[in-house]
Protein backbone atom coordinates (compact mmCIF):
# COMPACT_ATOMS: atom_id res chain seq x y z
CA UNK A 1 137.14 138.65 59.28
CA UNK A 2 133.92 139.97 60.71
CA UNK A 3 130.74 139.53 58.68
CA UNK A 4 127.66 141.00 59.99
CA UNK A 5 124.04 140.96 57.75
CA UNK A 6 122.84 144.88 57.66
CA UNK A 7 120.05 144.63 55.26
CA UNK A 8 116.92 145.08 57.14
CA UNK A 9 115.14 142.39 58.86
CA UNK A 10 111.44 141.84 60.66
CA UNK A 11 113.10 141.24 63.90
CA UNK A 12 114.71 144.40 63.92
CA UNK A 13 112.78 147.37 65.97
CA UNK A 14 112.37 151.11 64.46
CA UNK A 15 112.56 152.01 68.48
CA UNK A 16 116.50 153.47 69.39
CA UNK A 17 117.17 151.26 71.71
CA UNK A 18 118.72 154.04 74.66
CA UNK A 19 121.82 152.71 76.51
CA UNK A 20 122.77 153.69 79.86
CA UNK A 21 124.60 151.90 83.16
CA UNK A 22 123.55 148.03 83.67
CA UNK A 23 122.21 148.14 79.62
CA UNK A 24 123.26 144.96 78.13
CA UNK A 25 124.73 144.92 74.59
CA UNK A 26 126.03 141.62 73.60
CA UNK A 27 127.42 139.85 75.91
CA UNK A 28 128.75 143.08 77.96
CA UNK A 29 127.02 145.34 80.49
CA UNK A 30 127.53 149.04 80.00
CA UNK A 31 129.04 150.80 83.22
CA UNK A 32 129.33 154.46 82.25
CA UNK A 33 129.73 156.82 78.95
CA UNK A 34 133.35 158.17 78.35
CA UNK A 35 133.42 159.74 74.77
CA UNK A 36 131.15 160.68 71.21
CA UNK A 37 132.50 160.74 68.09
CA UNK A 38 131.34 161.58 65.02
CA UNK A 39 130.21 158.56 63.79
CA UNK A 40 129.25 157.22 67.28
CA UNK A 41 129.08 157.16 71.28
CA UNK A 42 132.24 155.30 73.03
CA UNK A 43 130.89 153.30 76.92
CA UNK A 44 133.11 151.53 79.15
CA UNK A 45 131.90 148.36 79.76
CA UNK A 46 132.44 144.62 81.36
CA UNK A 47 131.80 140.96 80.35
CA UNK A 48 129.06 139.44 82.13
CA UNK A 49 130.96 136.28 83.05
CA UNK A 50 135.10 137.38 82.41
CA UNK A 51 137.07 139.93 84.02
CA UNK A 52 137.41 142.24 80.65
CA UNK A 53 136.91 145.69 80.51
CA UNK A 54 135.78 147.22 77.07
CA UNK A 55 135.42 150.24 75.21
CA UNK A 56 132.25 149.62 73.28
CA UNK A 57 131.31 152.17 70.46
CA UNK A 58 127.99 152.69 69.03
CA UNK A 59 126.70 153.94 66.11
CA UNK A 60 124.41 157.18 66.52
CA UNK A 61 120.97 156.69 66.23
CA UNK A 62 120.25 159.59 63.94
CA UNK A 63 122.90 158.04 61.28
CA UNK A 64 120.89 154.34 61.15
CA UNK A 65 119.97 154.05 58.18
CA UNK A 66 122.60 156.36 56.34
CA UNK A 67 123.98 154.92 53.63
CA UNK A 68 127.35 153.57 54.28
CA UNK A 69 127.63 154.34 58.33
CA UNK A 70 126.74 151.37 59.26
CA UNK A 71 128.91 149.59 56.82
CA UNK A 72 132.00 152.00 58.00
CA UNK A 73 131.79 150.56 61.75
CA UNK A 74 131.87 147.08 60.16
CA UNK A 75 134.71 147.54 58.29
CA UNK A 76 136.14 149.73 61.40
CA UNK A 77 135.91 146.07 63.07
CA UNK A 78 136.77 144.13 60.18
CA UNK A 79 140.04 145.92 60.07
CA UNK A 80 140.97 145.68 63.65
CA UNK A 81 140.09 142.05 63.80
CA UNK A 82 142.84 141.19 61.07
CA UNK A 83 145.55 143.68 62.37
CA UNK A 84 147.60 142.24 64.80
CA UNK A 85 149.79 144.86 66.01
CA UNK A 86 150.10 145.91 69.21
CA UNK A 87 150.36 149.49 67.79
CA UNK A 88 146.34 148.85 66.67
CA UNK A 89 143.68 148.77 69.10
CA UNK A 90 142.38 145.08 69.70
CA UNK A 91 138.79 144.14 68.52
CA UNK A 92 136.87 141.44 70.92
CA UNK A 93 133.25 141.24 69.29
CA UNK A 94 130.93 143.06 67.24
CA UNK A 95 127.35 142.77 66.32
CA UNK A 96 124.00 144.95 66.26
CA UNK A 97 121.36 146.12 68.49
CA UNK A 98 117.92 145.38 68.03
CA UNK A 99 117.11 148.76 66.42
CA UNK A 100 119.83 147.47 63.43
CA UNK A 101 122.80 149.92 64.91
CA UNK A 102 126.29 148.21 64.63
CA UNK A 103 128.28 148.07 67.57
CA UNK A 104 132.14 147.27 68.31
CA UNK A 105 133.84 145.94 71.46
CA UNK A 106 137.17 146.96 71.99
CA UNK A 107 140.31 147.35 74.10
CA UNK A 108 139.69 149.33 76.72
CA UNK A 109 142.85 152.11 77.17
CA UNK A 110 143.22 154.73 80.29
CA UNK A 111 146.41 157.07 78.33
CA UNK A 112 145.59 160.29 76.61
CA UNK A 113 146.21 161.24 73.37
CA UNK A 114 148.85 162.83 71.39
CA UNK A 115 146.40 165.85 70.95
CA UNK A 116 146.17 166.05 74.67
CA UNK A 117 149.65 165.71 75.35
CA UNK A 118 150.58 168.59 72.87
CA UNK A 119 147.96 170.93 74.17
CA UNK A 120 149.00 170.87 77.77
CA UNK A 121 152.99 170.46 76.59
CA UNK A 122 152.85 172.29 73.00
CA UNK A 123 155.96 170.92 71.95
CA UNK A 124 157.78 167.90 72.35
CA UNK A 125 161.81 167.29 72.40
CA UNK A 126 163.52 166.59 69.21
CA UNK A 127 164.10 162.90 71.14
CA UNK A 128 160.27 162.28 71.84
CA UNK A 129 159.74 163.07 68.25
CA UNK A 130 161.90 160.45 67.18
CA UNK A 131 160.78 157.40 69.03
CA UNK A 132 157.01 158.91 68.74
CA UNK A 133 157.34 159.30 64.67
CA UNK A 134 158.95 155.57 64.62
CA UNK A 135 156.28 154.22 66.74
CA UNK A 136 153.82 155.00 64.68
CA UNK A 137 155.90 154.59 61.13
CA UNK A 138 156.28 150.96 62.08
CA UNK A 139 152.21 150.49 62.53
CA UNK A 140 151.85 152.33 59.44
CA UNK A 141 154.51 149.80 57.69
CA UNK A 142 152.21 147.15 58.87
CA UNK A 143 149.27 148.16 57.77
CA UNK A 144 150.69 149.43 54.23
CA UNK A 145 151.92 146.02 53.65
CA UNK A 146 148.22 144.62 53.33
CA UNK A 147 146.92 148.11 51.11
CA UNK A 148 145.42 149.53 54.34
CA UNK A 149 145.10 153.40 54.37
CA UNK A 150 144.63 154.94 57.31
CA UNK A 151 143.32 158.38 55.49
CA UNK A 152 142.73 160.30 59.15
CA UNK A 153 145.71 160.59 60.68
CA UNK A 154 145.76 162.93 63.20
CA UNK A 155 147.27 163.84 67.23
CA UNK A 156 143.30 163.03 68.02
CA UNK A 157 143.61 159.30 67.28
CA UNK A 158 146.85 158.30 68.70
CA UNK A 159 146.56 156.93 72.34
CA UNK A 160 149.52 156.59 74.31
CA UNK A 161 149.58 152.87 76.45
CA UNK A 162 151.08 152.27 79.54
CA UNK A 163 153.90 150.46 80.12
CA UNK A 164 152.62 146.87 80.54
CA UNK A 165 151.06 146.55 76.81
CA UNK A 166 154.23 146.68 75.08
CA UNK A 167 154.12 149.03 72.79
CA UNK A 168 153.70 153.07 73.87
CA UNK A 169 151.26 154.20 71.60
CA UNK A 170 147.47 152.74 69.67
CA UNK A 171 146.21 154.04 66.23
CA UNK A 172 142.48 154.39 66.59
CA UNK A 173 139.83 155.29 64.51
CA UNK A 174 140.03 153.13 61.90
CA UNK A 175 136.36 153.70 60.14
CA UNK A 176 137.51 155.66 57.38
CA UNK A 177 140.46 153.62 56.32
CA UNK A 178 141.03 152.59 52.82
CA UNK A 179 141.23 148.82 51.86
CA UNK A 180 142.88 149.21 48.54
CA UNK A 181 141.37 148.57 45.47
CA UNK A 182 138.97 145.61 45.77
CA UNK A 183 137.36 147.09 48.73
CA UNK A 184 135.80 150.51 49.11
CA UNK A 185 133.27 152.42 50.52
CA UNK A 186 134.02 156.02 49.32
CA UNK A 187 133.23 156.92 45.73
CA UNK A 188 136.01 157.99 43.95
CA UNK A 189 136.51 161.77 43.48
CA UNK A 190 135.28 161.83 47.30
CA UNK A 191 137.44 163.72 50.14
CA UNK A 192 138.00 161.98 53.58
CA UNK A 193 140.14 163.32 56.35
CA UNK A 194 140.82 166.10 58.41
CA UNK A 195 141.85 168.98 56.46
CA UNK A 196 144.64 170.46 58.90
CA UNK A 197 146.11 166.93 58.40
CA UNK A 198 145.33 166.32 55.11
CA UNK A 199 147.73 165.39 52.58
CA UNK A 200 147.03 167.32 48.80
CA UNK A 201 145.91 164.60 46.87
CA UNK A 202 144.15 163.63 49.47
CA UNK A 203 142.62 167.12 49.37
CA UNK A 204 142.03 166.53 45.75
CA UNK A 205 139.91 162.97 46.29
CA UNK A 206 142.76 161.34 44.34
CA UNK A 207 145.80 158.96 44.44
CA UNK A 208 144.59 157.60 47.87
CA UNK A 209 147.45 155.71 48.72
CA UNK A 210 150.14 154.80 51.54
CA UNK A 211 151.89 158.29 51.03
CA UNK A 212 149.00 160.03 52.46
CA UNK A 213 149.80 158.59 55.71
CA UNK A 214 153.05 159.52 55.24
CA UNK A 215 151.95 162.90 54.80
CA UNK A 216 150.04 163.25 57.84
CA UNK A 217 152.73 161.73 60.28
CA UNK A 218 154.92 164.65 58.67
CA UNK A 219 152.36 167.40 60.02
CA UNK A 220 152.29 165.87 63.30
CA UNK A 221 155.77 165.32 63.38
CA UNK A 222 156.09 169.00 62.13
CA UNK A 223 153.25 170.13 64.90
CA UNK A 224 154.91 168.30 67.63
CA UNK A 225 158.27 170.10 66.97
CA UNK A 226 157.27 173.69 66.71
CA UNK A 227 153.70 173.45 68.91
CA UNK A 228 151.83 174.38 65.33
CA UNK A 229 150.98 172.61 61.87
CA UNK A 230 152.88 173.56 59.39
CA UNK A 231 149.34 174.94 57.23
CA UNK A 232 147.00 176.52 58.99
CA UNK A 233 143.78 179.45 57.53
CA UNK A 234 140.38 180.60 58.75
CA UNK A 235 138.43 178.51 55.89
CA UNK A 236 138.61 175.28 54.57
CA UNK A 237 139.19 176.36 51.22
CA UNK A 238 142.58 177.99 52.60
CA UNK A 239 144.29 175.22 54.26
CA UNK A 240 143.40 172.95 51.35
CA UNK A 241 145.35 175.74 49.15
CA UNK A 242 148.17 175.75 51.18
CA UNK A 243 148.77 172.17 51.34
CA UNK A 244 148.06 171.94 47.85
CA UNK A 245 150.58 175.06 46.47
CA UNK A 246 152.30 176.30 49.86
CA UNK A 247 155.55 175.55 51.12
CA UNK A 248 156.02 175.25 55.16
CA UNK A 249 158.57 177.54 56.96
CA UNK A 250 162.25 175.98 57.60
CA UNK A 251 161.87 173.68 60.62
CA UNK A 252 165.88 174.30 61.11
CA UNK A 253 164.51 177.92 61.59
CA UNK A 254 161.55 177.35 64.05
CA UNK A 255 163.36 174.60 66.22
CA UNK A 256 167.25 175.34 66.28
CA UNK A 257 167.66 172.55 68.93
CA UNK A 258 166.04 169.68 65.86
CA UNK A 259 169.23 167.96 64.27
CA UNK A 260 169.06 168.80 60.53
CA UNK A 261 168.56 165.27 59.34
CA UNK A 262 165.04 165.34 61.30
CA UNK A 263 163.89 168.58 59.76
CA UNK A 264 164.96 166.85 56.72
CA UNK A 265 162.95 164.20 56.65
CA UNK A 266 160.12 165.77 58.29
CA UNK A 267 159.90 168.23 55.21
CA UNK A 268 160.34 165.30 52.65
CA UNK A 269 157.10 164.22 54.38
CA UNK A 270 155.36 167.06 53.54
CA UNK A 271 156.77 166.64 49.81
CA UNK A 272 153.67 167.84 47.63
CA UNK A 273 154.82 164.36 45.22
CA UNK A 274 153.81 161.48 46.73
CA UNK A 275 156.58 159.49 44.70
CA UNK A 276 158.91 161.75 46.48
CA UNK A 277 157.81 160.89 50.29
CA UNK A 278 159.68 158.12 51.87
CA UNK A 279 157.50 154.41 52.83
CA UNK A 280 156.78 153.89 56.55
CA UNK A 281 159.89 151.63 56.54
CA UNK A 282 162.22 154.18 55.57
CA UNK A 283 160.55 157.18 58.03
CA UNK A 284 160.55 154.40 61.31
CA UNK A 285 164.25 153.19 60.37
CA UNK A 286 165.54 156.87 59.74
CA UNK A 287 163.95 158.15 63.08
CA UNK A 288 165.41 154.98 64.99
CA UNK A 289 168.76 155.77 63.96
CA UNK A 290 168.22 159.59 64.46
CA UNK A 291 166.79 158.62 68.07
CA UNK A 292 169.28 156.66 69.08
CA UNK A 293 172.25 159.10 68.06
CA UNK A 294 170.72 161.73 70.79
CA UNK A 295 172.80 162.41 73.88
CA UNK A 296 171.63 162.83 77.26
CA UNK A 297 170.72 166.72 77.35
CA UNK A 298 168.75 167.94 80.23
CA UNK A 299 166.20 169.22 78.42
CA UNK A 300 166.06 166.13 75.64
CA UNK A 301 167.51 167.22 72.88
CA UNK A 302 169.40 165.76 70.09
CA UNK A 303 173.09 166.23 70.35
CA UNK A 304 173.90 169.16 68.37
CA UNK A 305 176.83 167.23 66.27
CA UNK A 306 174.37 165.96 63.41
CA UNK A 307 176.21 162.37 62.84
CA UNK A 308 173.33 162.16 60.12
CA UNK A 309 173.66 165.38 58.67
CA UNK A 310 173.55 163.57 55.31
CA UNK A 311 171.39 160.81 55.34
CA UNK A 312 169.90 159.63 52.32
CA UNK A 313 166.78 157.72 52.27
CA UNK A 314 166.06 155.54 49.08
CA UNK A 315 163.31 156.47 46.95
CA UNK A 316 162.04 153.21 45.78
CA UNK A 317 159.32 153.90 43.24
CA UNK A 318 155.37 152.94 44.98
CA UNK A 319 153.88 149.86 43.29
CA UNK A 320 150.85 149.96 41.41
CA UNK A 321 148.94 148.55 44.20
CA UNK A 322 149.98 151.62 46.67
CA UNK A 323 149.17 154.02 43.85
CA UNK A 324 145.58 154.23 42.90
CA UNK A 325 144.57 156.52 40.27
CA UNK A 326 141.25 157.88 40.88
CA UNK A 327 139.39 159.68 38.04
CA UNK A 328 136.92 162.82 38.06
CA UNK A 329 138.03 164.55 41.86
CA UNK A 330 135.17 165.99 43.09
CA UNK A 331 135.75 169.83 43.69
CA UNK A 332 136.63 170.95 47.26
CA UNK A 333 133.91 172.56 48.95
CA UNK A 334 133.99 175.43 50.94
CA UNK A 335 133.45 175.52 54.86
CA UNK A 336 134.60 177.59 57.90
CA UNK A 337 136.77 176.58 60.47
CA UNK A 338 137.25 178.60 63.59
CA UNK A 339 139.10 181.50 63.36
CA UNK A 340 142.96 181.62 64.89
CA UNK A 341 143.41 182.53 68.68
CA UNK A 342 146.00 182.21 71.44
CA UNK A 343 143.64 178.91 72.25
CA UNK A 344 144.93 175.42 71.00
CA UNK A 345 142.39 174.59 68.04
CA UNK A 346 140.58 171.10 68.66
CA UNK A 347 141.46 169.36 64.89
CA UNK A 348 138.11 167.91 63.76
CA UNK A 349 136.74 167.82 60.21
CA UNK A 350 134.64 171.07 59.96
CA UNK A 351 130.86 171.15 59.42
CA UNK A 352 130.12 171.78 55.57
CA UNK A 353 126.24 173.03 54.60
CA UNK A 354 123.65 170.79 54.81
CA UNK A 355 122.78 171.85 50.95
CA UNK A 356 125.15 171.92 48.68
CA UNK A 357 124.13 171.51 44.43
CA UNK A 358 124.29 168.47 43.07
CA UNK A 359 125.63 166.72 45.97
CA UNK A 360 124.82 164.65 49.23
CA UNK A 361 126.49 165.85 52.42
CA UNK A 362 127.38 162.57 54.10
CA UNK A 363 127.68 162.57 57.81
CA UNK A 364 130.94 160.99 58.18
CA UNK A 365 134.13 163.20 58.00
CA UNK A 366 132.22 165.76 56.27
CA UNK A 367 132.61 163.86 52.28
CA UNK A 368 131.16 165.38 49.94
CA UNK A 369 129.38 162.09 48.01
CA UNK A 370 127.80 162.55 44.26
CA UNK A 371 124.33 162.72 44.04
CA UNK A 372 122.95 159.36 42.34
């Protein structure tokens, strides 16, 4: 467990302390920048006195002093310092400049992401979908198991790994993850998440809870398949309607090549009931078994004699603990995302006004917090 004191102290400088090649944070010396975020910059960097390579992230200097930023990278840490899973990226150290800005070493990876894979691909083979899906049901199982949420699932923050770590893929981005009941940093009625991604209660700010991962590694799964999400609009407001009241096309339709036990479970997902979703077990041993029923095609697809035509998964009811009634939703707000092209979209969480009534526009995943 990482435990860092945030509260303001004399020794800490209002200066923003600016990092650049040779600056030293921690014990590591920063060799180049390689990405921003929204909650903070990303530097490769190396141990002064061992041969490790790190990705160090840093919170932004115009959120210090937000309330509950610097207390999201903490937990960001926290999290990856108790996972072990070779699916999750590993945490080495963490601790804060001298201008008070938390700051997180961590494992350095050279693969791309899903989201880069799919825009320079667009689809993936029935096959690929399997073993991708399973890969990341069985970090998801993990992580469930301990009343971890994820909450921001999305092609963006899932890093494929090369051979030698084994395991093929990373979950990243772990800063708006849910702990479960006795530990949270989002009010309740509060959305987080990406809305292309976003599961409908999640939509709603209620019933955070393992099937909203589920959820999410349904629209990738369903994205990956047919090169598109299955809900897509030109506003905010109308892809939260759609996942909330629409119903995606037939899979079997868009990808005749897809056995029709994947398109199955891919659509039972995207269930708008969470009780009806299968657990991360169930989705990583389903597309296991669908994976490894394939045949050799030359273009990697499933053989077209469905030997799991009728596979049933079990619906086990969710325990209390996974299901977490949240009272008083906040409304969903309205914002623009970019309009529809021929152009791949980037899937971030859109910009919402700076001024909206009675509420506080935090700067983290665009949530929408109640004014105090």
């Amino acid at each position: 467990m990482v435990a860092i004191l945030l509260d303001p102290s004399p020794r800490l400088t209002k200066t923003t302390v600016v990092l650049g090649p040779d600056s030293i944070v921690g014990s590591y010396r920063i060799l180049q920048q390689i990405g921003c975020g929204g909650m903070g910059a990303v530097f490769e960097a190396i141990h002064t006195l061992l041969p490790r390579h790190v990705a160090i992230k840093v919170l932004h200097p115009q959120l210090r002093g937000h309330p509950g930023v610097d207390l999201r990278m903490v937990q960001e840490a926290s999290i990856l310092d108790r996972l072990r899973h070779p699916g999750i990226v590993r945490v080495f150290d963490c601790g804060l400049l001298v201008d008070g800005r938390p700051w997180i070493a961590m494992e350095l990876l050279a693969g791309e992401s899903l989201a880069a894979k799919l825009a320079r691909e667009t689809t993936l083979p029935p096959v690929e979908v399997c073993n991708l899906v399973a890969a990341l049901a069985e970090v998801l199982a993990t992580v469930h198991l301990r009343g971890i949420i994820h909450r921001d699932l999305k092609p963006d923050n899932v890093l494929f790994a090369d051979a030698e770590s084994g395991f093929p893929l990373r979950i990243i981005d772990w800063g708006v993850a849910r702990l479960g009941p006795t530990a949270r940093l989002t009010l309740d009625g509060v959305t987080c998440g990406t809305p292309i991604y976003m599961s409908p209660e999640q939509a709603a700010g209620r019933n955070i809870a393992p099937p909203c991962d589920i959820y999410s590694l349904g629209v990738m799964a369903y994205e990956a398949l047919v090169g598109h999400p299955p809900f897509d609009g030109r506003t905010l407001a109308e892809v939260v309607a759609l996942h909330m009241h629409g119903e995606a096309a037939p899979l079997s339709e868009l990808c005749p090549v897809a056995p029709r036990a994947l398109c199955d479970l891919v659509h039972r997902m995207l269930h708008k009931v969470p009780l009806y979703r299968p657990t991360a077990t169930e989705v990583r041993r389903a597309m296991q078994e669908l994976g490894t029923a394939s045949t050799d095609h030359p273009d990697g697809t499933c053989s077209p004699v469905d030997a799991y035509a009728s596979y049933e998964l079990t619906t086990a009811p969710w325990t209390a603990l996974t299901l977490l009634a949240v009272q008083e939703p906040a409304a969903i707000q309205y914002g623009t995302l970019e309009p529809t092209t021929r152009i791949r979209r980037l899937r971030w969480t859109p910009e919402l006004p700076a001024s909206i009534p009675g509420r506080v526009r935090s700067q983290v995943s665009g949530e929408i917090l109640r004014k105090h």
